[in-house]
C-alpha atoms as a PDB file:
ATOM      1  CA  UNK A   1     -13.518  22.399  26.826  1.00  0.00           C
ATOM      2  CA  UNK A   2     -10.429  21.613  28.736  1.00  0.00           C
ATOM      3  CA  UNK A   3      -7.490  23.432  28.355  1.00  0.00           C
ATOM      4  CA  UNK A   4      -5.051  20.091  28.585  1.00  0.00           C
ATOM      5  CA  UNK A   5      -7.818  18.172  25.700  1.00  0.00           C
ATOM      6  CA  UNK A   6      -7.201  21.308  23.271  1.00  0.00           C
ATOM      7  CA  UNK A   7      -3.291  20.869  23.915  1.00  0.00           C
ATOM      8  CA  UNK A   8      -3.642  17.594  22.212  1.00  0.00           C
ATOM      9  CA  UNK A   9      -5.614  18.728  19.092  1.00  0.00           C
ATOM     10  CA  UNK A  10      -3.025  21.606  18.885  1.00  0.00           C
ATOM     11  CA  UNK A  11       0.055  18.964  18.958  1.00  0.00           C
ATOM     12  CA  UNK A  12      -1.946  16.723  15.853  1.00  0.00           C
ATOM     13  CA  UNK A  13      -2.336  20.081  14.049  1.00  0.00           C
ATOM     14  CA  UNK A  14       1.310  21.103  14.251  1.00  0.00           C
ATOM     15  CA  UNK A  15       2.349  17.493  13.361  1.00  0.00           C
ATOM     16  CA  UNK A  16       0.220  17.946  10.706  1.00  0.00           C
ATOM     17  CA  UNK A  17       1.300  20.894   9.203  1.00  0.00           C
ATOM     18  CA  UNK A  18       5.198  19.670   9.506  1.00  0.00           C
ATOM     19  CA  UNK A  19       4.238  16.475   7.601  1.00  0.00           C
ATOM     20  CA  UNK A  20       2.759  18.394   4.711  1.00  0.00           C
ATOM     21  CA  UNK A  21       5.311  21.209   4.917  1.00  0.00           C
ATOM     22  CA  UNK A  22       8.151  18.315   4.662  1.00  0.00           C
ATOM     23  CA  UNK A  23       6.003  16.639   1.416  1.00  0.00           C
ATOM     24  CA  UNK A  24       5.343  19.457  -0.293  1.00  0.00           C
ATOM     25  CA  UNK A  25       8.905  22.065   0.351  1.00  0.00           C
ATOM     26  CA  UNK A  26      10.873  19.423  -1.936  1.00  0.00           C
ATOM     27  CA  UNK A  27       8.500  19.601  -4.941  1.00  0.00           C
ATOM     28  CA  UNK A  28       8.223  23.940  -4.840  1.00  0.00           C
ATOM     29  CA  UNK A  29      11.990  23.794  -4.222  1.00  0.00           C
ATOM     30  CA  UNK A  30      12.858  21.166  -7.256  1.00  0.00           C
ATOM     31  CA  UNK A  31      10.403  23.307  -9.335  1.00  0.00           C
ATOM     32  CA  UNK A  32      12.356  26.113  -8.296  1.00  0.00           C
ATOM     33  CA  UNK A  33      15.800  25.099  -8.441  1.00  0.00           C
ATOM     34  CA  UNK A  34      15.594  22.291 -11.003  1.00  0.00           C
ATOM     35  CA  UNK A  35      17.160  23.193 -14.257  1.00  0.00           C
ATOM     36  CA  UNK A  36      14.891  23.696 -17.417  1.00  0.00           C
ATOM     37  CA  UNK A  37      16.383  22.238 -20.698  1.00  0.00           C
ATOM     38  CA  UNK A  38      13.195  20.973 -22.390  1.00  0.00           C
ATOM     39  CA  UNK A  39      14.114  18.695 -25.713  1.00  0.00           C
ATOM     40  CA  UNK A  40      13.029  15.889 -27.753  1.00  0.00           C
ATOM     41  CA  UNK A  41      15.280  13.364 -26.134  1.00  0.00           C
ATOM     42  CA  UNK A  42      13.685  14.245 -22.688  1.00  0.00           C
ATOM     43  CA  UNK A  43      10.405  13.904 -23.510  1.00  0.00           C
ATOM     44  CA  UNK A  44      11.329  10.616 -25.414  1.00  0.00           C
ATOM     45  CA  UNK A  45       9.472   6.851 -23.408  1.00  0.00           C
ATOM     46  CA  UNK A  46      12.558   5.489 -21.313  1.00  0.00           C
ATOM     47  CA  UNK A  47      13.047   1.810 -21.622  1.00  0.00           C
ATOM     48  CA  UNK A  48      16.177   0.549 -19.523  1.00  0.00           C
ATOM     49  CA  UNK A  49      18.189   2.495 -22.022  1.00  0.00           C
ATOM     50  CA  UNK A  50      17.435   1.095 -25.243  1.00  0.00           C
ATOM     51  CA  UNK A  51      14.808   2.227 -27.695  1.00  0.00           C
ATOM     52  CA  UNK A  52      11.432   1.978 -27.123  1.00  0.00           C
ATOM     53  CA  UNK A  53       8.814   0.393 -28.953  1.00  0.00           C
ATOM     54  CA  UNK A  54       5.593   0.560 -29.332  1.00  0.00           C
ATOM     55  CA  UNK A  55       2.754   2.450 -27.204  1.00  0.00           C
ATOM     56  CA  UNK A  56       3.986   3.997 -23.902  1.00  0.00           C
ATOM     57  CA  UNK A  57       0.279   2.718 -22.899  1.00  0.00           C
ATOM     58  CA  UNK A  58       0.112  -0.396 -22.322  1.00  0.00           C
ATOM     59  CA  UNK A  59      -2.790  -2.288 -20.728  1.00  0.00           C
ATOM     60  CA  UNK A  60      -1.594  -5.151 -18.482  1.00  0.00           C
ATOM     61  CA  UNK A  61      -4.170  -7.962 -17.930  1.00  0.00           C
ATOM     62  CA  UNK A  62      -6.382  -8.280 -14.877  1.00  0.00           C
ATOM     63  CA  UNK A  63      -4.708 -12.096 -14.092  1.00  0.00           C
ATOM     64  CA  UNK A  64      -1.803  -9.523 -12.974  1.00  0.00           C
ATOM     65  CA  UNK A  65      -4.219  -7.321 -10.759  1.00  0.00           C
ATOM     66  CA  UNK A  66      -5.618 -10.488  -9.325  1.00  0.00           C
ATOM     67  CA  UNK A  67      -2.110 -11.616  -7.815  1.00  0.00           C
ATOM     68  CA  UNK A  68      -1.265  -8.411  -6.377  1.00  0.00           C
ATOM     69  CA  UNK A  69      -4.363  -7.779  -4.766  1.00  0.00           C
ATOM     70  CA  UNK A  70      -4.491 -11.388  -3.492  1.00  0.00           C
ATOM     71  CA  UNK A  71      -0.914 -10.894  -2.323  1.00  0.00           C
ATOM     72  CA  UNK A  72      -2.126  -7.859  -0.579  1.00  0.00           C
ATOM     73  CA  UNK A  73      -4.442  -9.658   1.072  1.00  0.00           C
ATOM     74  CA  UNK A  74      -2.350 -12.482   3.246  1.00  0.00           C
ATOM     75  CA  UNK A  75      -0.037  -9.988   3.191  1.00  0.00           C
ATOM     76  CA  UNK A  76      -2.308  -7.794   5.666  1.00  0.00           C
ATOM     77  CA  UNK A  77      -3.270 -10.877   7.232  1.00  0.00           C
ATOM     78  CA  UNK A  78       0.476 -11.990   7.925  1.00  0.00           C
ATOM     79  CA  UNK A  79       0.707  -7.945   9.648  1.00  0.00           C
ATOM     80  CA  UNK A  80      -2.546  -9.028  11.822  1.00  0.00           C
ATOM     81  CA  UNK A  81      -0.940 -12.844  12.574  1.00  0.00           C
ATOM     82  CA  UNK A  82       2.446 -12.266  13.869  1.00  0.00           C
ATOM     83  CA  UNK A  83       1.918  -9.627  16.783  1.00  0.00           C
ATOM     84  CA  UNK A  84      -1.199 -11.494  17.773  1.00  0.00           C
ATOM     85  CA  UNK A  85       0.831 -14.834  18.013  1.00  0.00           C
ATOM     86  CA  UNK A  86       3.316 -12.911  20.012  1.00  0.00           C
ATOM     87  CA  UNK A  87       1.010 -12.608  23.332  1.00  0.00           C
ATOM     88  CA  UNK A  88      -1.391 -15.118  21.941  1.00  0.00           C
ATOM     89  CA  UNK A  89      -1.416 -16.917  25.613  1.00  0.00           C
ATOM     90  CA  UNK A  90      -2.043 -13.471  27.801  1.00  0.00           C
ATOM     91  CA  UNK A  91      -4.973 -13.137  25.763  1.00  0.00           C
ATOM     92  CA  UNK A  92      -7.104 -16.042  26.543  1.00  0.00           C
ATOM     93  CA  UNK A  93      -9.420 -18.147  24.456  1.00  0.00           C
ATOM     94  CA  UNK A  94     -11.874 -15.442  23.281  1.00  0.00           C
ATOM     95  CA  UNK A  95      -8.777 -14.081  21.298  1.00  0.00           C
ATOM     96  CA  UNK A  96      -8.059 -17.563  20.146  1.00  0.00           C
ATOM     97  CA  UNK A  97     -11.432 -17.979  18.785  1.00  0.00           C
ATOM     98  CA  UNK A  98     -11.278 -14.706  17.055  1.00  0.00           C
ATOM     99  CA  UNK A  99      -8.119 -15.617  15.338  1.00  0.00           C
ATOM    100  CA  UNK A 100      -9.329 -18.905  13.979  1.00  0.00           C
ATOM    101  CA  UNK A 101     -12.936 -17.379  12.289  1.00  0.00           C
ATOM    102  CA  UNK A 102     -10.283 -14.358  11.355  1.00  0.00           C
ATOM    103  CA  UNK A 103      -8.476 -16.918   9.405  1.00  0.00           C
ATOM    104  CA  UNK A 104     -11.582 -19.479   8.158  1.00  0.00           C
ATOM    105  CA  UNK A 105     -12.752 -15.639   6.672  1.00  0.00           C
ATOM    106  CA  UNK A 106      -9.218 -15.801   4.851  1.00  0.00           C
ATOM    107  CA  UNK A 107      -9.540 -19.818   3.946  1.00  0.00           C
ATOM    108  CA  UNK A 108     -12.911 -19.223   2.714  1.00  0.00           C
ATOM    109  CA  UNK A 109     -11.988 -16.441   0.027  1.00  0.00           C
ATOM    110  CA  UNK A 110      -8.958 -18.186  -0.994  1.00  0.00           C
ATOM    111  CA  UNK A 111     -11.107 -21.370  -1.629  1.00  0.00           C
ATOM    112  CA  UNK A 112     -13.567 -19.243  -3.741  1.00  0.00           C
ATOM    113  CA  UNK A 113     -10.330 -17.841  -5.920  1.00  0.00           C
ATOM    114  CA  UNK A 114      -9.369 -21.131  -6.618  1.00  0.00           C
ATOM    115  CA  UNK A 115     -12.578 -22.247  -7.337  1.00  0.00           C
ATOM    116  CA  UNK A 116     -13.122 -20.195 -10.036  1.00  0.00           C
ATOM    117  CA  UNK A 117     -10.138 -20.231 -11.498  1.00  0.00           C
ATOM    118  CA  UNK A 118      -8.575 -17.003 -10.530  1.00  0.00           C
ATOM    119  CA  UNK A 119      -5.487 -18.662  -9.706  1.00  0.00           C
ATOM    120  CA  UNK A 120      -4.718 -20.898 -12.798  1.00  0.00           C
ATOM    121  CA  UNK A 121      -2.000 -18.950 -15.260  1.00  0.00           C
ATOM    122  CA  UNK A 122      -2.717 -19.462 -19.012  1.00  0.00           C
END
């Protein structure tokens, strides 16, 4: 193997360990430092400071999943849209084609949601 390829793995390790040594140092050192003053009040459901009612657990309904995943969706395709229509022309038309089926895909799906209904709020 070559000496200056292994340099490179050995730089993603290192960066590796860094990233999880900076996620995980705060957690031991809150569970370290963090005072400990267990009590009824702090184990109490939070609700904007008033009293809460009911269940802690509540199930939301999927309409709500729906939106947020469909969000998600152009979202990504917005990421995908805006650097490509940056450099668009030093592409060429291979690109262009790409971009279009990219976004029939996309038209297509959203056409299907609405189709059945996924969209309409009751």
């Amino acid at each position: 193997m070559d000496p200056i390829y292994s340099h490179q793995y050995l730089f993603i390790g290192a960066l590796t360990v860094v990233a999880v040594f900076l996620g995980v140092a705060p957690l031991i050192l809150a569970k370290w430092i963090a005072p400990k003053k267990p009590g009824l009040s702090k184990g109490a459901p939070y609700e904007c400071g008033l009293e809460s009612t009911g269940e802690p657990w509540v199930q939301f309904r999927a309409p709500y999943y729906i939106y947020a995943l469909l969000f998600v969706i152009f979202d990504v395709e917005v990421i995908f849209l805006y650097p490509w229509a940056l450099v668009w022309r030093g592409l060429g038309p291979v690109a262009l084609v790409e971009m279009v089926l990219f976004l029939a895909i996309l038209a297509v799906a959203l056409a299907y949601a609405w189709r059945k209904g996924v969209l309409e709020w009751e």
